[in-house]
Protein backbone atom coordinates (compact mmCIF):
# COMPACT_ATOMS: atom_id res chain seq x y z
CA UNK A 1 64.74 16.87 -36.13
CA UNK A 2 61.80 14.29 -36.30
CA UNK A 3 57.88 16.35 -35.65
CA UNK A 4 57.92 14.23 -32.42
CA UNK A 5 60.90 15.33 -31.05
CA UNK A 6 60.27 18.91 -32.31
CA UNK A 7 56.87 18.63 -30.35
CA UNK A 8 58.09 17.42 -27.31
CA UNK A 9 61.00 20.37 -27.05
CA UNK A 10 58.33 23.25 -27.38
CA UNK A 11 56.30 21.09 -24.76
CA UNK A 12 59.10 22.02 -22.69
CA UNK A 13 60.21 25.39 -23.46
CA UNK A 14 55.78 25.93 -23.16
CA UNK A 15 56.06 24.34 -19.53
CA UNK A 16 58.98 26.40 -18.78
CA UNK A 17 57.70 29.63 -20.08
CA UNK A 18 54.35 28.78 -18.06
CA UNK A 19 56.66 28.53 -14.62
CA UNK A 20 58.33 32.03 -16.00
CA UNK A 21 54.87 33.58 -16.53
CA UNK A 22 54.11 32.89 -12.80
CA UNK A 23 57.55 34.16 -11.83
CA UNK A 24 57.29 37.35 -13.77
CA UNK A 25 53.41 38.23 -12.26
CA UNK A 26 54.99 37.75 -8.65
CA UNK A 27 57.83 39.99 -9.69
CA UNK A 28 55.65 42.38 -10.63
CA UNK A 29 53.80 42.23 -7.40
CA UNK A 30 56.79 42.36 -5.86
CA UNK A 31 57.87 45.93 -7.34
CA UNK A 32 54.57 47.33 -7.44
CA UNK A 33 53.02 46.54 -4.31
CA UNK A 34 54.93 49.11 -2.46
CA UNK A 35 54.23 51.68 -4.62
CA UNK A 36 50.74 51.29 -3.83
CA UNK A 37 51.46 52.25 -0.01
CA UNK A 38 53.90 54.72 -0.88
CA UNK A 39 50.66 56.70 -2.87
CA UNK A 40 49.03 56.56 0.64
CA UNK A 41 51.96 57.20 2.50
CA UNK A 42 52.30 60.60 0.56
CA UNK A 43 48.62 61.31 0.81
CA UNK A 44 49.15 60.94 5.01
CA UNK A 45 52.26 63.02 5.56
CA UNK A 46 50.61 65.50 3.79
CA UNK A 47 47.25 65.67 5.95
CA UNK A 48 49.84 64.81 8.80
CA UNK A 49 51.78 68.18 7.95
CA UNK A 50 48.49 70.63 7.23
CA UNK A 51 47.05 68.78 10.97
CA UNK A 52 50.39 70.30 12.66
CA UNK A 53 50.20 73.28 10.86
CA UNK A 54 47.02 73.40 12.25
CA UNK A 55 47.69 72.48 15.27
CA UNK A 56 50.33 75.10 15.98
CA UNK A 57 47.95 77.88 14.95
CA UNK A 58 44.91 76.66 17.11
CA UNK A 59 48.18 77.13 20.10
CA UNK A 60 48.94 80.26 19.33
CA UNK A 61 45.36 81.77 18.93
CA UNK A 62 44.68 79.88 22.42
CA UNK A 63 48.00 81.72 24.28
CA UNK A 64 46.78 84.51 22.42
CA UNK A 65 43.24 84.32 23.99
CA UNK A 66 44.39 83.50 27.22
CA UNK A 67 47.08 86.19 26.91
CA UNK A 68 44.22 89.06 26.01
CA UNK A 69 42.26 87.39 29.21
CA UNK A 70 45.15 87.98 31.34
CA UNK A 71 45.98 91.49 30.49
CA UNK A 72 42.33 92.80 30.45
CA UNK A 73 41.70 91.13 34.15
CA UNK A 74 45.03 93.23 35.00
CA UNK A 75 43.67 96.41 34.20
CA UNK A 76 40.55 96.00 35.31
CA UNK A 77 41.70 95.24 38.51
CA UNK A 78 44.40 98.59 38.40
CA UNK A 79 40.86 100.21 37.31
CA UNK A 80 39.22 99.34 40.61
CA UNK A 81 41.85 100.33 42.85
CA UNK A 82 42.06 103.24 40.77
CA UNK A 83 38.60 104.77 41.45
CA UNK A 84 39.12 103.52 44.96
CA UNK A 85 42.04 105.80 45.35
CA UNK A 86 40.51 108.16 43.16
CA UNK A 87 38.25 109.14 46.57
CA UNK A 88 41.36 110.20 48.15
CA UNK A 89 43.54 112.65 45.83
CA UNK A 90 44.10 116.06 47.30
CA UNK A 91 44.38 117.91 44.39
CA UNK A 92 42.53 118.64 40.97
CA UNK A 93 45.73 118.08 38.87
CA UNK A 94 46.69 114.53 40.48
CA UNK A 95 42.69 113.65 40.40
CA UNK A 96 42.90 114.67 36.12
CA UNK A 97 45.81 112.65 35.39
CA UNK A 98 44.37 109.39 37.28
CA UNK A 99 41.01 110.43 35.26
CA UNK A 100 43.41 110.22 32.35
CA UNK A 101 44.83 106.79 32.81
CA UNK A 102 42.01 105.07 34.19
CA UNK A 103 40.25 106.50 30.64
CA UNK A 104 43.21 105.14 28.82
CA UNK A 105 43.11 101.61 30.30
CA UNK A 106 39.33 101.45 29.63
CA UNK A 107 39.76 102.19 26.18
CA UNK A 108 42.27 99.54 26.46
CA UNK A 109 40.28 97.09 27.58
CA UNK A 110 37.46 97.62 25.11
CA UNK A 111 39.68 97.14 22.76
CA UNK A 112 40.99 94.43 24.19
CA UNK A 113 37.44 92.68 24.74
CA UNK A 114 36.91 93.45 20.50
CA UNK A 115 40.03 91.58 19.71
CA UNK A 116 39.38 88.85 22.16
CA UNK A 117 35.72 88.50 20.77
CA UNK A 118 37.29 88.21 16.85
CA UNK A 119 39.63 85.61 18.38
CA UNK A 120 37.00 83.72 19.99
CA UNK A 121 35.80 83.32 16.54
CA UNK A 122 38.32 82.40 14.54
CA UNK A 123 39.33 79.96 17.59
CA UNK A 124 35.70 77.90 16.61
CA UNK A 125 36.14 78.10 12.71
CA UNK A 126 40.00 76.82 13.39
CA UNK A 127 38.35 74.30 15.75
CA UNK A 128 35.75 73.05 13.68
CA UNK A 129 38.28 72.88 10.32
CA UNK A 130 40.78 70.31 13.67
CA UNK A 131 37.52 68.26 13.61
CA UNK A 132 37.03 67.98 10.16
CA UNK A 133 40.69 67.14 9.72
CA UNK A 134 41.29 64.85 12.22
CA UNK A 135 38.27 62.92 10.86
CA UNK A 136 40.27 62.81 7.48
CA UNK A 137 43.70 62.42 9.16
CA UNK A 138 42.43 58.96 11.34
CA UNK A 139 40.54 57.73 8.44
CA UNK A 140 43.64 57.86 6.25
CA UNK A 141 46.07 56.80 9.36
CA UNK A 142 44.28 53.33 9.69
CA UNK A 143 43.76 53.34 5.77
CA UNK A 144 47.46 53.50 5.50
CA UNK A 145 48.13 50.70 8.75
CA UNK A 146 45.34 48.75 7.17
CA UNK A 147 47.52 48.74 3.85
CA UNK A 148 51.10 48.36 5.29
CA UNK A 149 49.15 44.97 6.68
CA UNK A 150 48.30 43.82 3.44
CA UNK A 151 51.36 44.40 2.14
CA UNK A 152 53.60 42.63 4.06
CA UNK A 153 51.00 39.39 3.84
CA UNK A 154 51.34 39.52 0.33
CA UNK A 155 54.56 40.11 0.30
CA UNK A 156 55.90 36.82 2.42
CA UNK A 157 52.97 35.63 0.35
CA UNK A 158 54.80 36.10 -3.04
CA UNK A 159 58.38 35.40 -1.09
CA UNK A 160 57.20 31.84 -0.50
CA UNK A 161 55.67 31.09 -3.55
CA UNK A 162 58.44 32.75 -5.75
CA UNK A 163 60.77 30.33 -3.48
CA UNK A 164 58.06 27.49 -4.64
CA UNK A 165 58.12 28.84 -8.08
CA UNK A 166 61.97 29.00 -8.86
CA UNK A 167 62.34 25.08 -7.22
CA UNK A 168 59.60 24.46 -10.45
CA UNK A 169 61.72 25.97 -12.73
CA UNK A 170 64.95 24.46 -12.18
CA UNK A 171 63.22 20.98 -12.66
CA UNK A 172 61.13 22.80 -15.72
CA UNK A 173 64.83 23.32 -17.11
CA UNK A 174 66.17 20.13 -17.01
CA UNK A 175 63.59 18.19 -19.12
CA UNK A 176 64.46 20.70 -21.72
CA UNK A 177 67.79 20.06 -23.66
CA UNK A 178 70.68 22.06 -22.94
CA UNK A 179 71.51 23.72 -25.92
CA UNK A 180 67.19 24.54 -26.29
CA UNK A 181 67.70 25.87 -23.33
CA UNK A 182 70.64 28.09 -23.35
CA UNK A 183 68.71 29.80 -26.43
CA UNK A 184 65.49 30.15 -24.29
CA UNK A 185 68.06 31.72 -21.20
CA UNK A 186 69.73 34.28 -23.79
CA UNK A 187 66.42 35.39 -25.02
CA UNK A 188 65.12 35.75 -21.61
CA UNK A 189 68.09 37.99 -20.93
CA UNK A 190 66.99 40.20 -23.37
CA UNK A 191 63.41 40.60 -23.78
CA UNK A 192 60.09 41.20 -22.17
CA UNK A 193 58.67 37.97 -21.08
CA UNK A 194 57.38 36.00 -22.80
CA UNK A 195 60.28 34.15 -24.04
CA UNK A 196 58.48 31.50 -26.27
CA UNK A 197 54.77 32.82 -28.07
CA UNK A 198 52.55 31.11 -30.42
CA UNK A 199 52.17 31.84 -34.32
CA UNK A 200 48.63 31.93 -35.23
CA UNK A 201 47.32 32.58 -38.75
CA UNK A 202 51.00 33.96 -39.52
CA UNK A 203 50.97 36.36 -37.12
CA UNK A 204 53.40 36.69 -33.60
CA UNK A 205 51.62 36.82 -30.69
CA UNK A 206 54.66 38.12 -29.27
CA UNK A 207 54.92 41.22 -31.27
CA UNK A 208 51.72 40.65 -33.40
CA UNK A 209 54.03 41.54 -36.77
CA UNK A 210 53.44 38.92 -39.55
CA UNK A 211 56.00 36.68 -40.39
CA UNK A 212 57.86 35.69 -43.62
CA UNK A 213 55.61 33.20 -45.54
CA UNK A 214 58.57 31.02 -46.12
CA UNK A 215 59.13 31.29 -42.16
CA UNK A 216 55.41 30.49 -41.82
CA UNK A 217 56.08 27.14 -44.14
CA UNK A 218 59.03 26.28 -42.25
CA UNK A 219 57.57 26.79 -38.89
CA UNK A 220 54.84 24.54 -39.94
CA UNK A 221 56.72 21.69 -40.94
CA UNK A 222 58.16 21.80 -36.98
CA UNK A 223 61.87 20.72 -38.00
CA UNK A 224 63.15 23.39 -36.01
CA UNK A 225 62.97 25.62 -33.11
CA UNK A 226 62.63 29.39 -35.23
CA UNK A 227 62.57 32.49 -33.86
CA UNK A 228 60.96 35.39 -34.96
CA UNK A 229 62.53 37.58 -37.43
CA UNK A 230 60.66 40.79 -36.05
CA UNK A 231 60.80 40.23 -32.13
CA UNK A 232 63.68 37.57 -32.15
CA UNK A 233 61.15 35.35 -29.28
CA UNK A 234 60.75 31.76 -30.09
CA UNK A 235 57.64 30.70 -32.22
CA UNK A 236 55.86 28.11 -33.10
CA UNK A 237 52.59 27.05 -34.81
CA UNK A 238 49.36 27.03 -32.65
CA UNK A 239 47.81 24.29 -35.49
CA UNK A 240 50.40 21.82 -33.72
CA UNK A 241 48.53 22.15 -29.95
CA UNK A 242 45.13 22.15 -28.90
CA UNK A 243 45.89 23.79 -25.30
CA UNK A 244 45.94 27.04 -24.49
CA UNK A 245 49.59 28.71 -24.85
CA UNK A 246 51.51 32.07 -23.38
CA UNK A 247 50.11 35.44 -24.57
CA UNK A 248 52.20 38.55 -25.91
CA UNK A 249 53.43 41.70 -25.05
């Protein structure tokens, strides 16, 4: 193989590889984008759990208070009819025992009132900790809608131009000669892009191992297409081009 015609096939397999490097970032986006939302996604359904949790208790300490506000109204009520009645009884046994109860449902109620204070309490620290969440559980909600947004722009975004991108490549691969390219396809197959990395100073940019001096000569001479002995990508010598070329692993 003349230099000429040497050059021009890693001129190819370069273009190519360029079109591939594009194609492989939009993969990537592709494949990680979503994992991005699905960080955020976990973050909310865990705020969105502890809010319900929350919720429920704040429900219960409310049926609770109004429960405690029900039953103390009730006795006080019996209470009053009680002493009102009280004016009436006959005799000193029946006027002791209602004595007795209306004691017992005062003691009741005082209780009552102590309990229904504590709850009133821990009603406004469970309130205030609702506030506090539900400023952490919108922030994250439109956070997370603001991100589900993105994503789906950027992903019809890299959709198209992967579509645009693989047209480029199938004309990339036909200015490079078959059998070239069915060695560039099988490498592809099988390793980490890039396919096709420049030797600089005798070192792979692919797997930045030294090669062989003799492999270094040979490469030089550009009589072949080589491959390197350590990573197996194609090589060639960066002394032959003065433009900037694919970058390793």
């Amino acid at each position: 193989m003349t230099l000429s015609l040497y050059l021009k096939q890693i001129e190819q397999l370069v273009a190519l590889q360029k079109v591939d490097d594009h194609i492989y970032g939009i993969k990537a986006e592709l494949k990680n984008a979503p994992q991005e939302v699905e960080g955020l996604q976990q973050r909310f359904d865990s705020i969105e759990e502890q809010r319900n949790r929350l919720l429920d208790k704040l429900t219960h300490l409310k049926d609770q208070e109004k429960r405690l506000g029900t039953e103390i109204e009730d006795d006080s009520l019996r209470i009053k009819k009680s002493k009102s009645k009280l004016m009436l009884v006959g005799n000193t046994k029946e006027y002791h025992a209602m004595m007795r109860e209306m004691d017992n449902m005062e003691k009741m109620n005082r209780s009552r009132e102590e309990e229904k204070l504590a709850l009133a309490e821990e009603l406004q620290r469970q309130t205030e900790a609702m506030t506090e969440m539900d400023e952490r559980y919108t922030t994250l909600k439109a956070d997370l809608e603001a991100k589900k947004a993105s994503l789906d722009a950027r992903l019809a975004e890299a959709g198209a131009g992967l579509a645009d991108l693989e047209a480029q490549r199938k004309a990339a691969g036909k200015e490079v000669p078959p059998p070239v390219l069915s060695r560039y396809e099988f490498i592809r197959q099988r390793l980490e892009n890039p396919v096709i990395v420049p030797v600089d100073k005798g070192v792979c940019s692919g797997c930045h191992i030294s090669i062989p001096p003799q492999s270094y000569i040979e490469l030089q001479k550009g009589t072949q297409i080589l491959s390197c002995p350590n990573c197996q990508r194609l090589i060639y010598w960066s002394e032959h081009f003065c433009v900037e070329t694919p970058g390793g692993e």
